[in-house]
Protein backbone atom coordinates (compact mmCIF):
# COMPACT_ATOMS: atom_id res chain seq x y z
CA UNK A 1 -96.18 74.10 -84.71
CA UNK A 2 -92.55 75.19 -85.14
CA UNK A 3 -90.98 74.18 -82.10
CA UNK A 4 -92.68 73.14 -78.44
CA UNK A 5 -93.22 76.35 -76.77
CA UNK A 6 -92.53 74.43 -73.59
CA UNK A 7 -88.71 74.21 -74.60
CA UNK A 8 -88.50 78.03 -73.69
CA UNK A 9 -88.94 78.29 -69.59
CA UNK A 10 -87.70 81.99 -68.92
CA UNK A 11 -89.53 84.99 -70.00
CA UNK A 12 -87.46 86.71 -69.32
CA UNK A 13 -84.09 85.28 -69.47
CA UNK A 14 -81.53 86.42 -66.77
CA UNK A 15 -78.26 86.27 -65.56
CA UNK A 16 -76.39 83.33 -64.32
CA UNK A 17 -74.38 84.83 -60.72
CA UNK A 18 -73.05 82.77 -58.26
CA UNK A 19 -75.17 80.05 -58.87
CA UNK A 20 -78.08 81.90 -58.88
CA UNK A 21 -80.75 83.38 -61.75
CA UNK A 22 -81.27 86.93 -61.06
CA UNK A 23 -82.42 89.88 -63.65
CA UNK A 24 -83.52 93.31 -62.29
CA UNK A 25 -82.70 95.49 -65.89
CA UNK A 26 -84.01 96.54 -68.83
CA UNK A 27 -85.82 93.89 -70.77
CA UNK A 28 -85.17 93.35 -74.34
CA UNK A 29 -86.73 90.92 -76.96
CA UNK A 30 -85.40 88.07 -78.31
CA UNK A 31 -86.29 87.95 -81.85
CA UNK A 32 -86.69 84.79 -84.55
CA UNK A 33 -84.28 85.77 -87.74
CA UNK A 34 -86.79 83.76 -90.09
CA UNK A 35 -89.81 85.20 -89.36
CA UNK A 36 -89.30 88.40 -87.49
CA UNK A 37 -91.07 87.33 -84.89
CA UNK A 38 -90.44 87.83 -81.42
CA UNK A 39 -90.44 84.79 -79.32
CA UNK A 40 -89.13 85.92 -75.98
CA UNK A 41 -87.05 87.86 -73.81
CA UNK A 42 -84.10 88.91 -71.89
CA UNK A 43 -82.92 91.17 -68.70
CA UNK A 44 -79.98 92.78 -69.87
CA UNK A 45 -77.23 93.19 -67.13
CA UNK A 46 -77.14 95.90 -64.91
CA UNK A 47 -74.08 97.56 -63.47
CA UNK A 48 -74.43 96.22 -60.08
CA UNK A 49 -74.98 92.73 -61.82
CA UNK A 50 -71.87 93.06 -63.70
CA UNK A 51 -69.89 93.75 -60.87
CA UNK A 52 -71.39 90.62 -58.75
CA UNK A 53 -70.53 88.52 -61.79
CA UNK A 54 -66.97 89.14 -61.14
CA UNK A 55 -66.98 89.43 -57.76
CA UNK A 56 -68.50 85.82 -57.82
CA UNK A 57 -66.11 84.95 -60.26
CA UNK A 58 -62.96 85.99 -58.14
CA UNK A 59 -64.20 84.85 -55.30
CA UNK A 60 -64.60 81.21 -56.23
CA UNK A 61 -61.33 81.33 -58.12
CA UNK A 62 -59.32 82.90 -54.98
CA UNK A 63 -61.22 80.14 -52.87
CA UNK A 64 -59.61 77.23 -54.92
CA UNK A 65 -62.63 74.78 -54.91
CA UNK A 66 -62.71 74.09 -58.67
CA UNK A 67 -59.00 74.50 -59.63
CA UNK A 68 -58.09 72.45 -57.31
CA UNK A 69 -60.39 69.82 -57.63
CA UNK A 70 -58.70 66.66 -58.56
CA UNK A 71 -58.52 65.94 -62.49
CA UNK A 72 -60.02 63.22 -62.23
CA UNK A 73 -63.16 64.90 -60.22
CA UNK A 74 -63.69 67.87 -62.95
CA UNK A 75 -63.13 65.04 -65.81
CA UNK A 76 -66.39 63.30 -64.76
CA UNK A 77 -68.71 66.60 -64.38
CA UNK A 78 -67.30 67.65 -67.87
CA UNK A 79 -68.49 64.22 -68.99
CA UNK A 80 -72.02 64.54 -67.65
CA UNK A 81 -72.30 68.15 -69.07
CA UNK A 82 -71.49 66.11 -72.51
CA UNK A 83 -73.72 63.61 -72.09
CA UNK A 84 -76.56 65.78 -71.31
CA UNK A 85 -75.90 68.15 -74.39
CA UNK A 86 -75.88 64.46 -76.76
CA UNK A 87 -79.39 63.58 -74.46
CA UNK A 88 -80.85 67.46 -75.21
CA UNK A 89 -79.99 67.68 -78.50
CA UNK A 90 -83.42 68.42 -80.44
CA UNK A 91 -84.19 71.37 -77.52
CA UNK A 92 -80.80 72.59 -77.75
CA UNK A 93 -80.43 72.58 -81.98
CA UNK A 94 -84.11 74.00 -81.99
CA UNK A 95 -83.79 77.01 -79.66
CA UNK A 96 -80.34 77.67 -81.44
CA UNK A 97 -82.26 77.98 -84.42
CA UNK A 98 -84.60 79.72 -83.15
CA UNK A 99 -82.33 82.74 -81.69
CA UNK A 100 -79.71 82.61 -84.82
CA UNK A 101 -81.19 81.26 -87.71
CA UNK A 102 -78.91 78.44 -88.07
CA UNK A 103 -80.37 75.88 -89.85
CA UNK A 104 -81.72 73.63 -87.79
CA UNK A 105 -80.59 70.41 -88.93
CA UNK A 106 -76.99 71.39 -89.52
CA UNK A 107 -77.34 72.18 -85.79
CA UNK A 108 -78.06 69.17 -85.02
CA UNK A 109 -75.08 67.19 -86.96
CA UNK A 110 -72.48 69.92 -86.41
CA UNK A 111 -72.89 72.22 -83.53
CA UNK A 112 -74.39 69.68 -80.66
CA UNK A 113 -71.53 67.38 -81.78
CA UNK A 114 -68.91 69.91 -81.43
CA UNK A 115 -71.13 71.02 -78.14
CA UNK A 116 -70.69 67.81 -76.34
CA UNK A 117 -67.43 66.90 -78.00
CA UNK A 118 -65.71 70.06 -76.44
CA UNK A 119 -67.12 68.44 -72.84
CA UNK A 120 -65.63 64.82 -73.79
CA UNK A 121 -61.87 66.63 -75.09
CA UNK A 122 -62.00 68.78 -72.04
CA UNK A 123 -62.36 66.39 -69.50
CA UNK A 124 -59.23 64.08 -70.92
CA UNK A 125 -57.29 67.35 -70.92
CA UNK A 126 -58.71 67.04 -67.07
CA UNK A 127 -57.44 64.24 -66.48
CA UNK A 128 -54.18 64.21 -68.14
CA UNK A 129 -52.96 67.98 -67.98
CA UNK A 130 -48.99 68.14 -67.39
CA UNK A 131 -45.64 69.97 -67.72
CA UNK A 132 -42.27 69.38 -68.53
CA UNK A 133 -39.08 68.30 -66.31
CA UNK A 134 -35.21 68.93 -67.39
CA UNK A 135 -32.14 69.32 -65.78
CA UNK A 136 -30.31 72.79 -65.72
CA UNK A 137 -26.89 73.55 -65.13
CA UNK A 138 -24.89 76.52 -64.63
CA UNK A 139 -21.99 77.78 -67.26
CA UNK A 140 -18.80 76.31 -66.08
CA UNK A 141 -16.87 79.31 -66.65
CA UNK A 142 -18.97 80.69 -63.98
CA UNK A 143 -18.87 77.62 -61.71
CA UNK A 144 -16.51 74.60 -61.77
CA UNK A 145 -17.72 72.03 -63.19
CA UNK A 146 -20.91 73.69 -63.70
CA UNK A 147 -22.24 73.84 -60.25
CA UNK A 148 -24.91 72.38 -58.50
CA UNK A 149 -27.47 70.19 -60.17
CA UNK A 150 -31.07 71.81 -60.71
CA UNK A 151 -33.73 70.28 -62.30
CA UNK A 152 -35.97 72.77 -63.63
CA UNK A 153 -40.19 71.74 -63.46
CA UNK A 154 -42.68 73.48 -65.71
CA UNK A 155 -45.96 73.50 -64.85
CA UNK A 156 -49.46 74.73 -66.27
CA UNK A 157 -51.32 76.65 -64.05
CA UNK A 158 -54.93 78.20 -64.17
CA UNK A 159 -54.93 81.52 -65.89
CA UNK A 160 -57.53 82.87 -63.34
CA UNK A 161 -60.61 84.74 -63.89
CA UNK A 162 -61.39 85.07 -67.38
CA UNK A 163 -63.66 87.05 -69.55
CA UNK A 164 -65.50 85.32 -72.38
CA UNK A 165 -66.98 87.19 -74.84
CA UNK A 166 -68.60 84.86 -77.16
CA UNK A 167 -70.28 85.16 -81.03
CA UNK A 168 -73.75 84.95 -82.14
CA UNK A 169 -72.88 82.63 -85.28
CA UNK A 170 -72.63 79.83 -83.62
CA UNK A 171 -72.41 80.44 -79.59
CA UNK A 172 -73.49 76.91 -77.96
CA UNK A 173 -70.51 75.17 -79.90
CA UNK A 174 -67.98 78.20 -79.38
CA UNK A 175 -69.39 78.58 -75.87
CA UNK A 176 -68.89 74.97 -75.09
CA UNK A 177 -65.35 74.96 -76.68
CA UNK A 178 -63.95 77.97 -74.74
CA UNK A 179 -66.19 77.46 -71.66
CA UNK A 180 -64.74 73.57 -71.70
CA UNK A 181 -61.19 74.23 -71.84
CA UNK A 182 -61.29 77.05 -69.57
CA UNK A 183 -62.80 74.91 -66.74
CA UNK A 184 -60.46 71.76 -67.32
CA UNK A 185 -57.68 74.59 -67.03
CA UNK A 186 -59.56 75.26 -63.62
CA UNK A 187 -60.18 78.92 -64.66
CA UNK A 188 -63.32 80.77 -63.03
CA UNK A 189 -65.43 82.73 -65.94
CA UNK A 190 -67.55 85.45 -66.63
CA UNK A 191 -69.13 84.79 -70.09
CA UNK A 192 -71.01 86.99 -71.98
CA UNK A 193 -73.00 85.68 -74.77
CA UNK A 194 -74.01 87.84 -78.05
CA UNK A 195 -76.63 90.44 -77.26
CA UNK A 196 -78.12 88.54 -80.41
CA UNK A 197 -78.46 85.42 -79.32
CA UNK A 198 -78.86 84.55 -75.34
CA UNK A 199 -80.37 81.70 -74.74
CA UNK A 200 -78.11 78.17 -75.37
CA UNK A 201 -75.61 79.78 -73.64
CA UNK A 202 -77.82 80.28 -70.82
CA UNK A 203 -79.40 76.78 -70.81
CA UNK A 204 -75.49 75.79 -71.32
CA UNK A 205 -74.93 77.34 -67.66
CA UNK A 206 -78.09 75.45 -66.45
CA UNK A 207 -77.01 72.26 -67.63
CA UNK A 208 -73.53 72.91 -65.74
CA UNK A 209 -74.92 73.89 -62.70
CA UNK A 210 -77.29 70.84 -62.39
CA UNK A 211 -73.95 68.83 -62.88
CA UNK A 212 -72.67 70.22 -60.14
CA UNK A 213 -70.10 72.96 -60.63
CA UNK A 214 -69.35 74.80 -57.53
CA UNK A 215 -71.61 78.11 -57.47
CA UNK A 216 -69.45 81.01 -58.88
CA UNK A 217 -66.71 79.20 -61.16
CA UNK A 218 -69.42 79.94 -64.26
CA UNK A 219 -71.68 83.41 -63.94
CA UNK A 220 -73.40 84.45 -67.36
CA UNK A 221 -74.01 87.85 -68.02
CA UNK A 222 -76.35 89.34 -71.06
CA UNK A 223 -76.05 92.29 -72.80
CA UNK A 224 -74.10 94.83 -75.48
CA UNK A 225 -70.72 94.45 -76.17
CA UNK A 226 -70.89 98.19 -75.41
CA UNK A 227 -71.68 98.33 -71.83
CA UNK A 228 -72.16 94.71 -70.41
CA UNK A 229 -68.82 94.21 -72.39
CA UNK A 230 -66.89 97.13 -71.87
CA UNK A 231 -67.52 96.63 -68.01
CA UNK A 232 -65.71 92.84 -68.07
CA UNK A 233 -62.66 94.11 -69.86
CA UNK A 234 -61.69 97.15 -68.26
CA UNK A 235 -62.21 95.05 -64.53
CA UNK A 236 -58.54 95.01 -63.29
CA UNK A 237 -60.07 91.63 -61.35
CA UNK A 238 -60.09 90.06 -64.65
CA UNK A 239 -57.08 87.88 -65.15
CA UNK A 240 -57.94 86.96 -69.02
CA UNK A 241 -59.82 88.37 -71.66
CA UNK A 242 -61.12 85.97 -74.46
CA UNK A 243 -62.70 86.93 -77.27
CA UNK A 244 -64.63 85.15 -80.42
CA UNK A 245 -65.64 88.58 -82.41
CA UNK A 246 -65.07 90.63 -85.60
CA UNK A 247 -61.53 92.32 -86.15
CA UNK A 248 -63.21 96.06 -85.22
CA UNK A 249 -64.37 94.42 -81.87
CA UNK A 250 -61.10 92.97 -81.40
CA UNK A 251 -59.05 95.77 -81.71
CA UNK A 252 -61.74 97.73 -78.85
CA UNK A 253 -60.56 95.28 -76.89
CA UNK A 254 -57.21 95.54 -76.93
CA UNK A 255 -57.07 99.01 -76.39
CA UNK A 256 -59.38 98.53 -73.22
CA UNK A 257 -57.45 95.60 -71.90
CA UNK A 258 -54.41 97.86 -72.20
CA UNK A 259 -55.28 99.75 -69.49
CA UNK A 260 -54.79 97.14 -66.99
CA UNK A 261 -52.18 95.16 -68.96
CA UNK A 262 -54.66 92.23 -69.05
CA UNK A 263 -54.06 89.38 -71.18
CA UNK A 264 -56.07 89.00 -74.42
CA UNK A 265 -56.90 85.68 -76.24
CA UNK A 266 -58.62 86.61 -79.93
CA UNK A 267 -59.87 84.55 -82.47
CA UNK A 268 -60.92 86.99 -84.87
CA UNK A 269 -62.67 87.40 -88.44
CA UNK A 270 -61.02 85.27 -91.65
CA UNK A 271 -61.39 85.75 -95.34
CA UNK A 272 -59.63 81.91 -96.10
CA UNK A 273 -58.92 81.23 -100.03
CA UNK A 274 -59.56 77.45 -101.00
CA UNK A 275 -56.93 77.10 -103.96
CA UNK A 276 -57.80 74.37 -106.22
CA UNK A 277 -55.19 73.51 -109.19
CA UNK A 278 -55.30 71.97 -111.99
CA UNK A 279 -54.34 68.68 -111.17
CA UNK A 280 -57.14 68.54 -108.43
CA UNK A 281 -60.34 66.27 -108.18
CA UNK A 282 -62.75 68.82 -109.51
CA UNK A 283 -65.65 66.66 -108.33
CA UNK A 284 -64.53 66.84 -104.73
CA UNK A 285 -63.03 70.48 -105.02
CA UNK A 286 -66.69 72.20 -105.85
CA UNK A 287 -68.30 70.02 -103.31
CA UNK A 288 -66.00 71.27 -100.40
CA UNK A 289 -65.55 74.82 -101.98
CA UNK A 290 -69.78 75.10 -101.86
CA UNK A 291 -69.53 73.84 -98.35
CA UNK A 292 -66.96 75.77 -96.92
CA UNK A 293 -68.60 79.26 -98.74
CA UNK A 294 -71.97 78.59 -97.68
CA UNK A 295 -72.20 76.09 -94.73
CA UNK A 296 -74.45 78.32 -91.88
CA UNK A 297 -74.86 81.27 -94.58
CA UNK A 298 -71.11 81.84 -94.95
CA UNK A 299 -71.37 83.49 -91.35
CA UNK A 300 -68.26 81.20 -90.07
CA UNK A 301 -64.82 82.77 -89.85
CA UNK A 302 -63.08 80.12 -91.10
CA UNK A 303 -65.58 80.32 -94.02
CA UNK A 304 -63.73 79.44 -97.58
CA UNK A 305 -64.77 82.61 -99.05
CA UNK A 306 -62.21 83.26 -101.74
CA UNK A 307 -61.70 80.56 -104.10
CA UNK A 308 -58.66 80.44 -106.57
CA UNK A 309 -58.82 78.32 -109.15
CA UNK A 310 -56.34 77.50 -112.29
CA UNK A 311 -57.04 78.99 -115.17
CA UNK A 312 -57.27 76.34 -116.82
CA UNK A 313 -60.31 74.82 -114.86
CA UNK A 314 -61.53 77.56 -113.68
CA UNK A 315 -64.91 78.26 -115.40
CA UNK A 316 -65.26 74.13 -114.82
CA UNK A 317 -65.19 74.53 -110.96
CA UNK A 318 -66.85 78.00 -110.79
CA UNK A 319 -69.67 76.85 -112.79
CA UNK A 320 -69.62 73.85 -110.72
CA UNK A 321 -69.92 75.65 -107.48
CA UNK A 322 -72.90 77.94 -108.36
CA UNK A 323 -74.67 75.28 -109.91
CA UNK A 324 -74.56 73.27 -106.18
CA UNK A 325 -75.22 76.52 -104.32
CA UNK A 326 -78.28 76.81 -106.57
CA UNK A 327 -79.40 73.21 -105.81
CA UNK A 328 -79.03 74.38 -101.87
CA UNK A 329 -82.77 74.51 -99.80
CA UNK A 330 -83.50 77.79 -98.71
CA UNK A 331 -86.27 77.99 -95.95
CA UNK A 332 -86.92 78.70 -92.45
CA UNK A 333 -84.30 77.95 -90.39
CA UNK A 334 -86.60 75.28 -88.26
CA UNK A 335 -87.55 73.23 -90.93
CA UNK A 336 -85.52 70.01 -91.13
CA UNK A 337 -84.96 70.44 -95.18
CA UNK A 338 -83.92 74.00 -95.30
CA UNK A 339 -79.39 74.74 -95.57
CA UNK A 340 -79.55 78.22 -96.21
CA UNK A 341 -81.54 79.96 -93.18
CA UNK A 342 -81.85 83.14 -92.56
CA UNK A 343 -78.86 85.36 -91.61
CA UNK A 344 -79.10 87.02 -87.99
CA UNK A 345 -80.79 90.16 -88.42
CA UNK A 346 -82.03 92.77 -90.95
CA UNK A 347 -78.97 94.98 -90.26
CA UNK A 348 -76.62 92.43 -91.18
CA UNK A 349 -78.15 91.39 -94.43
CA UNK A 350 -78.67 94.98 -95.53
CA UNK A 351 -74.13 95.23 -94.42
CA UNK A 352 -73.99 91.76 -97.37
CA UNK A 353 -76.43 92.80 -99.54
CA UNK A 354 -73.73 96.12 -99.26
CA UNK A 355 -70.68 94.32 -100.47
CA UNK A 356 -72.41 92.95 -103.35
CA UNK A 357 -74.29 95.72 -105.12
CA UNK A 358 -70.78 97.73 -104.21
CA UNK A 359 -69.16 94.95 -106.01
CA UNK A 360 -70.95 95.04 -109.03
CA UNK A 361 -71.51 98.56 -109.43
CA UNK A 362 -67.98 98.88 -108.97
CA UNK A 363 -67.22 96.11 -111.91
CA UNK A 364 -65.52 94.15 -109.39
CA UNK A 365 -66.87 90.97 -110.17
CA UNK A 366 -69.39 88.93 -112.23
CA UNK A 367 -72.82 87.47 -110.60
CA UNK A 368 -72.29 83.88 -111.49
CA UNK A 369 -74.72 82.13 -109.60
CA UNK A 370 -77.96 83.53 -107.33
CA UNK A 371 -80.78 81.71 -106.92
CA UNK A 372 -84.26 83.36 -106.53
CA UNK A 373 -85.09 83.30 -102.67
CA UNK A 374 -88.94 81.81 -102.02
CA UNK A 375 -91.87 83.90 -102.03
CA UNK A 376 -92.73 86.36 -99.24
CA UNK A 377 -89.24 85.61 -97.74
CA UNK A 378 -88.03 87.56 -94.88
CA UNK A 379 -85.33 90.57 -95.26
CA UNK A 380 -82.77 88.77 -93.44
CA UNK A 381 -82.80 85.82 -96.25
CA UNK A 382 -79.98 86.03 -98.54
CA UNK A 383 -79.51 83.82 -101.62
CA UNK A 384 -75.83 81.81 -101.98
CA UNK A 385 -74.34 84.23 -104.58
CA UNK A 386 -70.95 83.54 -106.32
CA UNK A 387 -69.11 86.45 -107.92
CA UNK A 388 -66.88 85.50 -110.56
CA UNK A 389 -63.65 87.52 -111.93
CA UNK A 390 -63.40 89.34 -108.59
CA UNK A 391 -60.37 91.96 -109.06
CA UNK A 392 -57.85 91.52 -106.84
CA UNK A 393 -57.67 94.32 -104.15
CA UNK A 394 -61.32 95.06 -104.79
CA UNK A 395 -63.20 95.57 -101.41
CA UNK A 396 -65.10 91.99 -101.94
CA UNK A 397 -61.94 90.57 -102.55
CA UNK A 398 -60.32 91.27 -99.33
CA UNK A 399 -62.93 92.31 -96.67
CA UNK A 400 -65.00 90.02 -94.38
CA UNK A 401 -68.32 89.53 -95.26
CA UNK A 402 -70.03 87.10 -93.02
CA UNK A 403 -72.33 86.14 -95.80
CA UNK A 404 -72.89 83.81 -98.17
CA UNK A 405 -71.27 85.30 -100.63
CA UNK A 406 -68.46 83.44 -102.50
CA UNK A 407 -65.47 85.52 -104.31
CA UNK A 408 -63.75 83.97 -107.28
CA UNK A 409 -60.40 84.57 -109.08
CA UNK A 410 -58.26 82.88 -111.63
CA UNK A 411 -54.49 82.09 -111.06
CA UNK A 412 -51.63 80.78 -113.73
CA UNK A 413 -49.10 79.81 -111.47
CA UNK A 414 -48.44 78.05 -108.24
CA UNK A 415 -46.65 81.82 -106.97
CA UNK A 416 -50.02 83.75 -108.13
CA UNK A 417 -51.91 81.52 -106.47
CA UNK A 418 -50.25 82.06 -103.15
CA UNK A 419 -49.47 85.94 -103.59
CA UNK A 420 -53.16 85.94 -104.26
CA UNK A 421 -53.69 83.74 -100.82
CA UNK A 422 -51.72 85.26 -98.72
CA UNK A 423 -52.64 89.04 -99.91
CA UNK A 424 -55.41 90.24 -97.45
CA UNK A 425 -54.83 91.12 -93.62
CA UNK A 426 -56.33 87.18 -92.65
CA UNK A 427 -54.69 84.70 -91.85
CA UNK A 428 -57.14 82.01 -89.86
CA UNK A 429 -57.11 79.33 -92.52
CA UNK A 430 -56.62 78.06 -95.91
CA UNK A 431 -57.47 75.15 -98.03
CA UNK A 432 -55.16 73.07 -100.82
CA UNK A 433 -56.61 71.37 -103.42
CA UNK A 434 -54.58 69.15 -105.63
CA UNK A 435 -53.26 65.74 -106.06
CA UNK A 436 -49.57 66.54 -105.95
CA UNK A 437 -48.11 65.64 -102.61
CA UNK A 438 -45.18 67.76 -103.19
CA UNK A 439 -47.08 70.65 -104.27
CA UNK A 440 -49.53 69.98 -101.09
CA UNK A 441 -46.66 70.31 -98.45
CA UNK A 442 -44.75 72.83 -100.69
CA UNK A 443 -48.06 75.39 -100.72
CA UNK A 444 -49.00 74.58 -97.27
CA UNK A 445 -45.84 75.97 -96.03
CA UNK A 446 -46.04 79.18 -97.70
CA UNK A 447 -49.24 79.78 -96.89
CA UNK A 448 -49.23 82.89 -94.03
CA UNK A 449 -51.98 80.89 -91.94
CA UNK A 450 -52.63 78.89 -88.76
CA UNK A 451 -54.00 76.45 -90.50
CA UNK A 452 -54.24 74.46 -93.73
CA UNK A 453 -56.65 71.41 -94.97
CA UNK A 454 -55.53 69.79 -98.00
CA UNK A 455 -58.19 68.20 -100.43
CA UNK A 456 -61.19 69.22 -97.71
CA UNK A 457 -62.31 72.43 -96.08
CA UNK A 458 -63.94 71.96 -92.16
CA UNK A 459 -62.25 69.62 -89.60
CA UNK A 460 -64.75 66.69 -88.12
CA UNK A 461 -62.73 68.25 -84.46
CA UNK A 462 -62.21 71.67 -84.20
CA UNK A 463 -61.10 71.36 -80.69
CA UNK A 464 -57.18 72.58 -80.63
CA UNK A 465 -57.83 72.05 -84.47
CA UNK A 466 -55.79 75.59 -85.50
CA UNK A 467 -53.07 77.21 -85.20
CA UNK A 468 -51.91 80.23 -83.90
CA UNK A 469 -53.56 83.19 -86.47
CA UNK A 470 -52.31 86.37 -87.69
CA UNK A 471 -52.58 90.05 -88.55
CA UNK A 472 -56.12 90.74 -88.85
CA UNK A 473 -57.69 86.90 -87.76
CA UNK A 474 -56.60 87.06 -84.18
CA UNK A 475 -53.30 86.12 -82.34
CA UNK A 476 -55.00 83.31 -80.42
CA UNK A 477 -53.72 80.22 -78.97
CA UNK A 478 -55.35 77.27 -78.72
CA UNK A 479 -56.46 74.56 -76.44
CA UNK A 480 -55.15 74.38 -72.81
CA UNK A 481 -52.59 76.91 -73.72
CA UNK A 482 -54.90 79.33 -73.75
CA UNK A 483 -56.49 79.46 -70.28
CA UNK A 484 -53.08 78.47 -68.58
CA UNK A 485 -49.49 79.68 -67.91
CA UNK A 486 -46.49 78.56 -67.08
CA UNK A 487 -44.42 78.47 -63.98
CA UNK A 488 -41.03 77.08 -63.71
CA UNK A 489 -40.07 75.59 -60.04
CA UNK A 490 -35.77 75.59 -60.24
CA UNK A 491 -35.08 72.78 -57.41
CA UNK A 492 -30.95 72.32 -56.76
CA UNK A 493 -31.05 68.53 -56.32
CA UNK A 494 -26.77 68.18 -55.25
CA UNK A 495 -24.94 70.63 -54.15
């Protein structure tokens, strides 16, 4: 047997409102990306759902129980949330799995460790939140002297109700990140998981509620981005509107969040070059570049999916990097063993599967590497493919794929390399390899990006791990910052 039938109590699954499990619409499967199976249900969200969700939401925000709990208070029910993810983790990496086709052991390692983590972070944010104080004076060609004293104190306050709108690559450790920080900001939320992928973030709400959040500071709502989502952001009650998504989504958002002037917070898609010079450890630079192209099937945004290597090496490190993607397990997504798993649906492996035969009809690129998938494999399966000689400007070269599918290109110089870097609309990430120190800090501040790793790819802490992104990758903040503002309180302390 697969996985204990047992670990998967709801059929259907429902909505999360004010405490409460309820689910009157439409029900809609819930199906297994390895097998094409379907393994359970959901109740998608109905209008008047929808509406109690943020009505709940509001409520228990205007009502002040949770924001203004004590630090201290929140800090130890964040800690219990984390120490129930570490105590779940084979249920929780198993049904994640199960509803994305994340490989099941990389779910365990990564995702329940960033899961709980997130908990752990938040609740020292909890605890140790703060502002600023300074003095202020007045020009003293206004007033003698300069006037009275003030002392200026900033302060971080709750942004309010917020709207999450979560992925479906990975939405228990995103989930638990933004769902974290927003309740150690003491922010009341309406999240709404992928329409792909329902259930961790569900259990996610069960584990808070058993830890005792106040009913109505979390409600979880399922559904399409079209309708479930479209009702959230257009809610004038909303106070913040977060989103983990693709660039298209993104931009839908905006325009709907226009309408009420509400707030957006979006981390968005990434197409990150890993740029690996001459000088460089080859031997570590085709380990990390394999990793950060094909780590959960290359659907992460801050995937490494251009790679820019020296002329001079290049066919060394290229060669290098399809020869470990080859070596790479390919199998169901439950089986211990298996790195590449499935991707999440037909539809998006037939949109990959696009890019490359475009690609290579096109002469963009080379097939360097593919490996030969195992018999009788599913649709959604997808092989780790590198695609050497990519031109620069081609579609593969500067779209997001969300696949594993790993675009390479040769520089000569240090200023090729980072026209080449910074020349798509992305800007989440990027990735230095070298042994030059100079060259590291020199390269790393030219790159357009809000973040860069030098000689590795993937953080072991990705919360309030990145910078701010640009142009096409979001214009996020991070951490705290995101789910609070400022307010300044000018006291005159002598007259």
């Amino acid at each position: 047997m697969r996985y204990d039938p047992a670990w998967l109590d709801s059929d259907p699954y429902r909505q999360l409102i004010d405490g409460r499990e309820v689910g009157d619409g439409k029900v809609l499967p819930m199906v297994d990306p390895s097998t094409g199976e379907t393994f359970g249900s959901y109740a998608e969200a109905t209008t008047a759902e929808v509406e109690a969700a943020v009505a709940a939401a509001r409520r228990s925000y205007d009502g002040g129980e949770w924001r203004r709990m004590p630090g201290a208070l929140k800090a130890q029910l964040l800690e219990s949330v984390a120490a129930e993810i570490r105590a779940g983790a084979q249920r929780l990496a198993t049904l994640e799995a199960l509803d994305t086709g994340k490989a099941v052991s990389g779910a365990i390692t990564y995702d329940i460790f960033e899961a709980a983590n997130a908990f752990s972070h938040a609740a020292a944010l909890a605890r140790t939140a703060h502002g600023d104080v300074r003095r202020s004076a007045y020009p003293p060609e206004l007033l003698s002297g300069g006037g009275p004293e003030v002392l200026t104190m900033r302060t971080r306050e709750p942004a309010g109700v917020v709207a999450e709108l979560l992925p479906w690559n990975g939405p228990l450790m995103t989930g638990s990140q933004r769902i974290a920080i927003a309740l150690a900001a003491g922010c009341s939320i309406v999240a709404k998981p992928p329409e792909e992928a329902v259930v961790t973030l569900i259990e996610l709400g069960r584990i808070l509620t058993r830890a005792g959040l106040p009913a109505g500071v979390l409600n979880i709502v399922l559904g399409a981005g079209e309708t479930v989502g479209e009702r959230l952001v257009t809610d004038p009650r909303i106070d913040l509107i977060s989103l983990t998504g693709g660039t298209a989504t993104g931009r839908r958002v905006m325009e709907l969040a226009a309408r009420n002037l509400t707030p957006t917070n979006l981390e968005l898609g990434g197409k990150s070059p890993v740029i690996v010079f001459a000088d460089a450890d080859i031997e570590q630079a085709v380990g990390w570049a394999m990793m950060a192209a094909f780590v959960n099937m290359g659907e992460v945004c801050a995937a490494g999916s251009r790679l820019l290597v020296d002329e001079r090496i290049y066919d060394d490190v290229v060669k290098g990097v399809a020869e470990a993607a080859a070596g790479l397990p390919i199998g169901d997504a439950l089986d211990r063993d298996t790195f590449i798993g499935p991707l999440i649906n037909e539809r998006h492996a037939e949109k990959v599967h696009g890019f490359l035969s475009r690609a290579i009809a096109a002469g963009d690129g080379e097939i360097v590497g593919s490996p030969a998938l195992p018999e009788r494999a599913h649709p959604t399966f997808m092989a780790p493919t590198v695609l050497g000689r990519v031109r620069p400007g081609s579609e593969v070269e500067q779209r997001e794929i969300f696949g594993p599918v790993l675009a390479a290109t040769a520089f000569s110089t240090e200023e090729e390399a980072l026209a080449l870097a910074n020349g798509t609309p992305y800007g989440l990430n990027a990735t230095v390899f070298t042994r030059d120190l100079e060259r590291a800090f020199r390269v790393s501040s030219a790159l357009d990006c809000g973040s860069v790793n030098v000689n590795c790819h993937f953080t072991p802490d990705m919360n309030e791990g990145r910078g701010e992104a640009r142009k096409s990758s979001g214009h996020s903040r991070v951490g705290l910052d995101a789910y609070t503002r400022l307010k300044s309180l000018n006291i005159q302390t002598r007259s």
